[in-house]
Protein backbone atom coordinates (compact mmCIF):
# COMPACT_ATOMS: atom_id res chain seq x y z
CA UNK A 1 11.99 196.53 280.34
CA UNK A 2 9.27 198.79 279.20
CA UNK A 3 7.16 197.46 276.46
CA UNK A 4 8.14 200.00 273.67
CA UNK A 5 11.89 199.42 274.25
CA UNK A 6 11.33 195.80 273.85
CA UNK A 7 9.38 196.26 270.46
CA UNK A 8 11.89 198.16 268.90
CA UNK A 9 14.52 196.00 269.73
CA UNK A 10 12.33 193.01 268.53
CA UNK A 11 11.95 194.97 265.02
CA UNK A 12 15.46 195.72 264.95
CA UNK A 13 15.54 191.57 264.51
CA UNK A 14 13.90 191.74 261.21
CA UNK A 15 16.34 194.91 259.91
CA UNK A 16 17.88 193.94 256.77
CA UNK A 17 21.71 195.52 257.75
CA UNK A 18 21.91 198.55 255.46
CA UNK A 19 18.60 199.63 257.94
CA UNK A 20 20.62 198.85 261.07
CA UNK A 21 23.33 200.63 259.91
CA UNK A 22 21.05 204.00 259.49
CA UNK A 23 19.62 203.05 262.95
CA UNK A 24 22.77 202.50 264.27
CA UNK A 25 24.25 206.35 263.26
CA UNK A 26 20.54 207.53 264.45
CA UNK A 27 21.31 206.22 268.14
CA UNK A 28 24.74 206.91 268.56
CA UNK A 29 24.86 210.07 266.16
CA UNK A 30 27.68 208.79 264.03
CA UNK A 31 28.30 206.07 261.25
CA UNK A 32 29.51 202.62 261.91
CA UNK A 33 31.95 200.96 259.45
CA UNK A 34 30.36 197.50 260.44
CA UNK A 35 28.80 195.61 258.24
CA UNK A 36 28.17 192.56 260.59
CA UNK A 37 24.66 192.53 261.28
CA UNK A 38 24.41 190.12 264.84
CA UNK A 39 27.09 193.20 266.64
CA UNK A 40 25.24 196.31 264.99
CA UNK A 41 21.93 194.48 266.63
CA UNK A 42 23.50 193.85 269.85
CA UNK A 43 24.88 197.20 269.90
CA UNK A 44 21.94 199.23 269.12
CA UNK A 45 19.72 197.13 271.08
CA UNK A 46 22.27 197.62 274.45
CA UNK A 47 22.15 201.48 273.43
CA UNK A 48 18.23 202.06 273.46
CA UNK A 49 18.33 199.80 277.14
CA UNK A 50 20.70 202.51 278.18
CA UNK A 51 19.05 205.56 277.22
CA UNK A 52 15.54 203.91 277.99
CA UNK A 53 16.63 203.15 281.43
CA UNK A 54 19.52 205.84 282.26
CA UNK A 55 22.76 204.37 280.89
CA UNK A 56 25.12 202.57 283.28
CA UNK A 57 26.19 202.85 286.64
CA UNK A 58 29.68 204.09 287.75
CA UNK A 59 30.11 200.38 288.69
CA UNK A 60 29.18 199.67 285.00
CA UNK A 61 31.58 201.49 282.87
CA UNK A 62 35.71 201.23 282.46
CA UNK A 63 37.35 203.05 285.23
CA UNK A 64 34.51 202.63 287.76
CA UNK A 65 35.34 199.56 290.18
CA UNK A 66 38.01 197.03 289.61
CA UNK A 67 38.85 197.42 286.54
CA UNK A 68 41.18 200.22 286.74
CA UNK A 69 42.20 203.29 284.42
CA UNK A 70 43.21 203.35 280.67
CA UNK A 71 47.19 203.00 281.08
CA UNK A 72 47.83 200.92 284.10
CA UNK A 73 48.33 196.86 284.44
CA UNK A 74 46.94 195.18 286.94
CA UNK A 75 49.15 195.65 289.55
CA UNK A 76 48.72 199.49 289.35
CA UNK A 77 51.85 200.25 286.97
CA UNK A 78 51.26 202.33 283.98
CA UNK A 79 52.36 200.28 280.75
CA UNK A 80 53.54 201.45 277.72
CA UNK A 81 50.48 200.34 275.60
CA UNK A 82 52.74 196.74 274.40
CA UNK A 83 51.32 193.57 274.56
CA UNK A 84 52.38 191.77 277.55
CA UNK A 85 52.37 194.54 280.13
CA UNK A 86 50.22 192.42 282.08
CA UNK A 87 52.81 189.80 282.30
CA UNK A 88 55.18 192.15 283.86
């Protein structure tokens, strides 16, 4: 990790939250409605990693490897959204 991405991510420690929250609508270009300071860190911090170093790989995101596509279970059947699909 380059040097100035791991600064800013070490200064985003010491953020009081109302300054995370700005940071956090600066990096993803919208507002959060968190108020929980340890996930608008992790967040934010993840975020500048992926546009520092090119986001994620195919492999990385929902839909890219084994993890399927929004609206199927497991075993390749599309549910209807209701817990327990899974268990069908």
């Amino acid at each position: 990790m380059e040097t100035t991405v791991r600064k800013e991510i070490e200064a985003l420690r010491h953020m009081p939250v109302g300054q995370l929250r700005k940071r956090y609508a600066e990096v993803f270009g919208e507002e959060t409605r968190s108020h929980h300071k340890h996930f608008l860190f992790r967040r934010i911090a993840w975020r500048i990693q992926a546009l520092a170093e090119g986001g994620l790989s195919e492999r990385g995101t929902v839909g890219g490897g084994q993890w399927g596509t929004a609206g199927t279970v497991g075993d390749g059947t599309v549910g209807d959204g209701t817990v327990g699909d899974s268990l069908k």
